[in-house]
N, C-alpha and C. Protein backbone atom coordinates (compact mmCIF):
# COMPACT_ATOMS: atom_id res chain seq x y z
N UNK A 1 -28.85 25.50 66.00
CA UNK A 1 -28.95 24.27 65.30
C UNK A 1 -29.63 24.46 63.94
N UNK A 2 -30.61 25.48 64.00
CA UNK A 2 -31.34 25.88 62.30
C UNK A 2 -30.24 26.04 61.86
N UNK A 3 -28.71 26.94 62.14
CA UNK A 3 -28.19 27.29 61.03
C UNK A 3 -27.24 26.36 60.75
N UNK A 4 -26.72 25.10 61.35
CA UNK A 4 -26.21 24.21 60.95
C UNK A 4 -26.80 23.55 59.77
N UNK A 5 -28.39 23.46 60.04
CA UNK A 5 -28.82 22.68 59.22
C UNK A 5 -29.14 23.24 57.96
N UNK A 6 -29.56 24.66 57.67
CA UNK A 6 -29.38 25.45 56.40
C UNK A 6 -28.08 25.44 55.70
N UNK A 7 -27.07 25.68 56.74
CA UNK A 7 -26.14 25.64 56.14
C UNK A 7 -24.96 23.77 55.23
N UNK A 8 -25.55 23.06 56.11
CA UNK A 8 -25.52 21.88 55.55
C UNK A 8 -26.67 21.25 54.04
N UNK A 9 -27.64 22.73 54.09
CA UNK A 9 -28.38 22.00 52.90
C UNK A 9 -27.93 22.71 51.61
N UNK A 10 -27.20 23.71 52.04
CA UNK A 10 -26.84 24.49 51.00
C UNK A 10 -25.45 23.76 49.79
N UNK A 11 -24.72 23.45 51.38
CA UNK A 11 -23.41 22.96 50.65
C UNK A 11 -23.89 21.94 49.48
N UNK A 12 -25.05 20.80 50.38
CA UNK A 12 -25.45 19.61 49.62
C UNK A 12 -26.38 20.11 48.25
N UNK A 13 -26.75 21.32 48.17
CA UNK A 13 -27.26 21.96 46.95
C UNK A 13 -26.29 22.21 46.13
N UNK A 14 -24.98 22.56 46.24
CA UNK A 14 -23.55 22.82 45.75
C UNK A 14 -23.30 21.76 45.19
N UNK A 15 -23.24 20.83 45.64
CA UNK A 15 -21.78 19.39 45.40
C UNK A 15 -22.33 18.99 44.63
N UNK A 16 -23.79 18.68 44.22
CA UNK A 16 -24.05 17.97 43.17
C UNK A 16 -23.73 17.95 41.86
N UNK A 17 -24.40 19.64 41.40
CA UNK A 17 -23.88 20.37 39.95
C UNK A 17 -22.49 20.07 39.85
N UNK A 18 -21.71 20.63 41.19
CA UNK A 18 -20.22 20.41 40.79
C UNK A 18 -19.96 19.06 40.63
N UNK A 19 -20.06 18.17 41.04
CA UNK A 19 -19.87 17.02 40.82
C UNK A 19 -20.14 16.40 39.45
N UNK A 20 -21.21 16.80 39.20
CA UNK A 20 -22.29 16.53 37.64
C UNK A 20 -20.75 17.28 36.70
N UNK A 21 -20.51 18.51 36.97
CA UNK A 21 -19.77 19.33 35.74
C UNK A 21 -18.13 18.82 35.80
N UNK A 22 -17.58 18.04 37.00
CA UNK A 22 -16.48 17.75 37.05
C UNK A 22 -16.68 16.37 36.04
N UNK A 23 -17.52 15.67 36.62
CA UNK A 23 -17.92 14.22 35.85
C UNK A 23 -17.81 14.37 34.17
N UNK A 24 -18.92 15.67 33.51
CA UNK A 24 -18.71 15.73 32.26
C UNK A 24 -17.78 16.38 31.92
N UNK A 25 -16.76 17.34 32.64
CA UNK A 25 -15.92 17.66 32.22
C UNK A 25 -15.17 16.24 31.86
N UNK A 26 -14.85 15.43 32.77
CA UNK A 26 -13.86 14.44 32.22
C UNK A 26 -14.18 13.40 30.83
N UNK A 27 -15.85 13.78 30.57
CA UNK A 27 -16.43 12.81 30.09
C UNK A 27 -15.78 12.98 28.23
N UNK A 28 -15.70 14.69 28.56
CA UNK A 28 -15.81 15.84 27.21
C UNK A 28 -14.07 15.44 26.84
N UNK A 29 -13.15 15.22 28.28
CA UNK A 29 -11.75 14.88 27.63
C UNK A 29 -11.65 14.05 27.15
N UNK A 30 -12.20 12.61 27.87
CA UNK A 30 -12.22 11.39 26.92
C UNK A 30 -13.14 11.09 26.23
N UNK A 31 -14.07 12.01 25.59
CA UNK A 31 -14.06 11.71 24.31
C UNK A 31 -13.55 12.48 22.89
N UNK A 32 -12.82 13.56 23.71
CA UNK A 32 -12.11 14.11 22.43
C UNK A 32 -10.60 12.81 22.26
N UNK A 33 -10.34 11.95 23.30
CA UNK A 33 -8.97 11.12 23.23
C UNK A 33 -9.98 10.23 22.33
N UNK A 34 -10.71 9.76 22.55
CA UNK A 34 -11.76 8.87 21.61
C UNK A 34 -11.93 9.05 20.25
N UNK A 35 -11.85 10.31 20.23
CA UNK A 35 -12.48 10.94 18.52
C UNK A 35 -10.67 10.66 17.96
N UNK A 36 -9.81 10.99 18.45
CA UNK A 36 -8.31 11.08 17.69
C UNK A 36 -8.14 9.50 17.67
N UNK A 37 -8.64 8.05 18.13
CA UNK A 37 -8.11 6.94 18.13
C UNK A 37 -9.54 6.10 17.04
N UNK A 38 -10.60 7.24 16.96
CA UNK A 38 -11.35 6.63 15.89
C UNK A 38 -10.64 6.94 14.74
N UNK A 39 -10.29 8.31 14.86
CA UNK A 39 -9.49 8.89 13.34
C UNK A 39 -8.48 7.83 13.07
N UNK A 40 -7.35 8.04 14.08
CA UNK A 40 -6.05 6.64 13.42
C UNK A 40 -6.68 5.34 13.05
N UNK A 41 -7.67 5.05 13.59
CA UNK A 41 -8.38 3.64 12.82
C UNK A 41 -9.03 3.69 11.82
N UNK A 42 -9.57 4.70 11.56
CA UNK A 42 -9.92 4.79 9.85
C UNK A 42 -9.09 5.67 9.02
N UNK A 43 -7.88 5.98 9.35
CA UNK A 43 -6.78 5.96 8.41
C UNK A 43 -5.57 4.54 8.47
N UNK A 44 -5.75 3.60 9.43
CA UNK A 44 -5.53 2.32 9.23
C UNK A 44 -6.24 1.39 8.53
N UNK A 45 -7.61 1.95 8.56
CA UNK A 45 -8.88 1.12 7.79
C UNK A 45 -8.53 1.00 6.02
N UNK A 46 -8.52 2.62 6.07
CA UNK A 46 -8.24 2.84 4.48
C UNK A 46 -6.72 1.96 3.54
N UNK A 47 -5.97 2.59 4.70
CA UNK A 47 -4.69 2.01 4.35
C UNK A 47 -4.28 -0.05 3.99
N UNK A 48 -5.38 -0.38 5.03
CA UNK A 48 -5.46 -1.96 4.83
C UNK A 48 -6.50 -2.30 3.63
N UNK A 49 -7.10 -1.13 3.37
CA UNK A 49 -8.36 -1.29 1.87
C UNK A 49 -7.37 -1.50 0.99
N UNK A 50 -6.54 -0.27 0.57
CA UNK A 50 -5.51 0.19 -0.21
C UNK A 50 -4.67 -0.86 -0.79
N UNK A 51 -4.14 -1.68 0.66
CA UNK A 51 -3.00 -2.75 0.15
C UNK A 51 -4.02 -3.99 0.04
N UNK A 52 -4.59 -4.10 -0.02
CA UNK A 52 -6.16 -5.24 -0.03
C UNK A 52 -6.19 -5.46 -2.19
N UNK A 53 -6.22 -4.16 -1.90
CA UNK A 53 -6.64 -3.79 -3.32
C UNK A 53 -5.37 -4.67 -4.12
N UNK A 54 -4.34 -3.80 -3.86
CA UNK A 54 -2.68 -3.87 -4.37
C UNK A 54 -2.74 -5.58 -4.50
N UNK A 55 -2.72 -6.15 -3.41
CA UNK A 55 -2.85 -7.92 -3.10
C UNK A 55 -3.99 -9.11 -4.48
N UNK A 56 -4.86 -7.83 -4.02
CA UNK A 56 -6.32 -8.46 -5.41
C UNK A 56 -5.74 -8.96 -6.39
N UNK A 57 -5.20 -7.23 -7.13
CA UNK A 57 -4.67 -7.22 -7.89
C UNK A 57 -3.64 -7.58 -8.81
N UNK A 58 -2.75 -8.01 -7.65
CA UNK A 58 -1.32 -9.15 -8.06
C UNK A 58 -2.01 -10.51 -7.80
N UNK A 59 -2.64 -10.83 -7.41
CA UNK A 59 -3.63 -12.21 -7.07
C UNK A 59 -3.94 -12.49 -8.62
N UNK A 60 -4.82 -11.49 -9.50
CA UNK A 60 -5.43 -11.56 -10.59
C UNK A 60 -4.41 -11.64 -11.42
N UNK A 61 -3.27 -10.99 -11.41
CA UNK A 61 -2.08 -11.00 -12.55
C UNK A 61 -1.46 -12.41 -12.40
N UNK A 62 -1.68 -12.86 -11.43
CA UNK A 62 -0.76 -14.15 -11.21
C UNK A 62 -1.60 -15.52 -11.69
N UNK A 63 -3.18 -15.03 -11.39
CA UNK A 63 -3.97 -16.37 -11.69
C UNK A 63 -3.83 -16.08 -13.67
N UNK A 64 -4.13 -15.22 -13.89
CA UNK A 64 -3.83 -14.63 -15.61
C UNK A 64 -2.79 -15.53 -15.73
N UNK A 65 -1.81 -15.64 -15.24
CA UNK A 65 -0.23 -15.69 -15.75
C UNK A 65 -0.40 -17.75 -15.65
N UNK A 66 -0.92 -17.94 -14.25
CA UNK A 66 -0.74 -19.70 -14.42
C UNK A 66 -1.84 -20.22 -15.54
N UNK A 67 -2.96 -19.08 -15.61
CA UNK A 67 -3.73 -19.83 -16.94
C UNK A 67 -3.66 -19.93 -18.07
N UNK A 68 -2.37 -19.00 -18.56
CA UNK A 68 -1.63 -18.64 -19.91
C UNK A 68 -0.81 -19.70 -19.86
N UNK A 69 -0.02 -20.16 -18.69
CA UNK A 69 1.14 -21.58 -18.67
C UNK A 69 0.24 -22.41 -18.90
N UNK A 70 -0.72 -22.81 -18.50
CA UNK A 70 -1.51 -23.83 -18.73
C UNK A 70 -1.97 -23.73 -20.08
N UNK A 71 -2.40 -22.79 -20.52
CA UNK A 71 -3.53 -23.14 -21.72
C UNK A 71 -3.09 -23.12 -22.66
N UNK A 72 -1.83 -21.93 -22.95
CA UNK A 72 -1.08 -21.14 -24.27
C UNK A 72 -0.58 -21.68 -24.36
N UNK A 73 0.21 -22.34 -25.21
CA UNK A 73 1.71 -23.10 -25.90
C UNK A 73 2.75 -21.99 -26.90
N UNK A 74 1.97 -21.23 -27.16
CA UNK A 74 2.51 -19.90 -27.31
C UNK A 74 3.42 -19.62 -26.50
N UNK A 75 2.96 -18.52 -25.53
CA UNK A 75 3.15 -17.96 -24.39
C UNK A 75 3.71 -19.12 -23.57
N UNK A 76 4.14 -20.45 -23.10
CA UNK A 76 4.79 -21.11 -22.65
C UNK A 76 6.42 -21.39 -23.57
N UNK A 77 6.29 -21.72 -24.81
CA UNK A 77 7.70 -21.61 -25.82
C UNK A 77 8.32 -20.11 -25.23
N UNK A 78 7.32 -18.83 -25.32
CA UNK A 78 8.01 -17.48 -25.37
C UNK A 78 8.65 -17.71 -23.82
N UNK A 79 7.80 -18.00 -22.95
CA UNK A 79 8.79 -18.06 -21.36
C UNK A 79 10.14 -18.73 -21.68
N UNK A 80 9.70 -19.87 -22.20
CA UNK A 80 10.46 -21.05 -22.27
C UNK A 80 12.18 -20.61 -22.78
N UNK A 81 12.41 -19.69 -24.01
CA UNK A 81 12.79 -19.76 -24.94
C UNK A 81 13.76 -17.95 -24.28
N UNK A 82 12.82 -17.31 -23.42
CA UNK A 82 13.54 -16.12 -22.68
C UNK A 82 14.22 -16.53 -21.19
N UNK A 83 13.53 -17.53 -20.72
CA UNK A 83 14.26 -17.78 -19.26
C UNK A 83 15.40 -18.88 -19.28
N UNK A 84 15.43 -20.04 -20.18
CA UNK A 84 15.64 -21.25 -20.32
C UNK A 84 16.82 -21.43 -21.91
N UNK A 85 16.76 -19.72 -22.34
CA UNK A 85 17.36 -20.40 -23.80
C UNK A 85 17.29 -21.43 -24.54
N UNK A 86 16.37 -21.90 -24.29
CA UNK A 86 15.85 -22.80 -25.38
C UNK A 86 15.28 -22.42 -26.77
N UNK A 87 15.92 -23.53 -27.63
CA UNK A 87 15.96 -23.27 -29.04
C UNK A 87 15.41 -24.61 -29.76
N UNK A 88 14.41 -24.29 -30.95
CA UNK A 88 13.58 -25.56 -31.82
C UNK A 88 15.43 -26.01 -32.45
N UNK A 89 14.71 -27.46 -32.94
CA UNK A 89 16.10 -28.01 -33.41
C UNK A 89 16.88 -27.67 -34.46
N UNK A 90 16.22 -26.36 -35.55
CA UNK A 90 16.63 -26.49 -36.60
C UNK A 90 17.02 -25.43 -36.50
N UNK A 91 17.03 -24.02 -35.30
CA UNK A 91 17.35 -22.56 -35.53
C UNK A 91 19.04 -22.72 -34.99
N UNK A 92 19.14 -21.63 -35.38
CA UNK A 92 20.90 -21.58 -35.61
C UNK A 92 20.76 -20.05 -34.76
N UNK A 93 21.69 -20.14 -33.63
CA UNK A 93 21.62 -19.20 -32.33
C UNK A 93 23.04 -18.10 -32.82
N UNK A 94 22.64 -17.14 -32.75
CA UNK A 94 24.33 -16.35 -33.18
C UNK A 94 24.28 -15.06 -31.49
N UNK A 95 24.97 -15.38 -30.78
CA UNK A 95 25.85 -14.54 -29.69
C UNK A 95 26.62 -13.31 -30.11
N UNK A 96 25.47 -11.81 -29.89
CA UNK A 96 26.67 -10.61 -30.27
C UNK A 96 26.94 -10.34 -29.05
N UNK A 97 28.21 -9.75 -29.18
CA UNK A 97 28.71 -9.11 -28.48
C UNK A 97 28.00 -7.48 -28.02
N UNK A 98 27.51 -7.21 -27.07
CA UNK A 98 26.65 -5.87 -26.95
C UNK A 98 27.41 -4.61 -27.30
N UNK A 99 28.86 -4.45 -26.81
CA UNK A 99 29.55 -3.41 -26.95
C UNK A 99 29.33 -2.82 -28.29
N UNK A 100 29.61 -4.16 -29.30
CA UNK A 100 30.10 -3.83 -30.28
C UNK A 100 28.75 -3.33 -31.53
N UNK A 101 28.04 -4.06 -30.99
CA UNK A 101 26.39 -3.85 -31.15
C UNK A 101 25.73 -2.46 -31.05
N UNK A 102 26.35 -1.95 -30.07
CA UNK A 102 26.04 -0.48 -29.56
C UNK A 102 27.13 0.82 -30.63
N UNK A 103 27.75 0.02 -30.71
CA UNK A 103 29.18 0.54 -31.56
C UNK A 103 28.48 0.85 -32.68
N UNK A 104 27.93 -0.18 -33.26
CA UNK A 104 27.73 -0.29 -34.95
C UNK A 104 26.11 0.69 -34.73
N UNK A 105 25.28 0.18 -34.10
CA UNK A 105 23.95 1.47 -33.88
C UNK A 105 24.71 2.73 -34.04
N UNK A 106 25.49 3.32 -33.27
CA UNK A 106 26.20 4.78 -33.10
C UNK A 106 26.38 5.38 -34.33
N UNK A 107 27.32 4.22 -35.18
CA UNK A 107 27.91 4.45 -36.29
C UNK A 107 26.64 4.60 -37.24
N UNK A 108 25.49 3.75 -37.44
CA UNK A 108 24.95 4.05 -38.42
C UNK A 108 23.87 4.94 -38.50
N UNK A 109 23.28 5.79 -37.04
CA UNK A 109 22.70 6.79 -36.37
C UNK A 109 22.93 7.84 -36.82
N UNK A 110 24.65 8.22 -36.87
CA UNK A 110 25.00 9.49 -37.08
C UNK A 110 25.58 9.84 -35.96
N UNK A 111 25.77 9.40 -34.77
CA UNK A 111 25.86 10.20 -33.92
C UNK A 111 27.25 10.54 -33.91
N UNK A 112 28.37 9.27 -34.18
CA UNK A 112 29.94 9.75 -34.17
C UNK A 112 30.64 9.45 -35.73
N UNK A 113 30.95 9.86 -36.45
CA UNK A 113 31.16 9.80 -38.03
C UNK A 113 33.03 9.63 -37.74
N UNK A 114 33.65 9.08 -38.11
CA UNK A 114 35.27 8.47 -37.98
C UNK A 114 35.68 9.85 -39.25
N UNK A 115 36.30 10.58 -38.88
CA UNK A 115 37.08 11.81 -39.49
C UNK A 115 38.59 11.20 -40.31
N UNK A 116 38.59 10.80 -41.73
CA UNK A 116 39.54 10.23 -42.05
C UNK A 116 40.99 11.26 -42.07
């Protein structure tokens, strides 16, 4: 009966450590799965800074842009006058033709000279 009982204190001297090293073994896997799902979140972090920024930034171009409609009369005729073709009453509007526009640049460039 002594050696039952030595031998039952031994095992119970065993199981613990192992138990302890199985435990942190698993502890050591999940937290290396831990460390790779902190990483993707602070390369999601950055990435939502990034377009944060991008957003600001067209935010600020746009508040610029309604306070120029508002304030400028300038800069409201120039919209006015590029989106709307609108013309003051007394200017006289002349329509070229682009082709031919591009034609006459060529010609007076140098680039193609008419060989009589």
């Amino acid at each position: 009966m002594n050696f039952m009982f030595s031998r039952s204190k031994s095992w119970s001297f065993w199981l613990l450590p192992i138990l302890l090293g199985v435990g942190m073994f698993f502890l050591v896997i999940e937290g290396f799965q831990e460390i790779g799902k902190i990483r993707q979140l602070a390369q999601k972090r950055e990435t939502l800074i990034l377009e944060n920024q991008k957003i600001n930034w067209k935010n600020e171009e746009m508040f610029r842009e309604i306070s120029r409609l508002k304030h400028d009369p300038i800069y409201l005729e120039e919209i006015a006058r590029k989106e709307f073709g609108l013309v003051k009453p007394d200017e006289i509007v002349f329509f070229l033709d682009e082709s031919k526009t591009k034609e006459a640049q060529r010609n007076v460039t140098g680039t193609h000279f008419k060989q009589q």
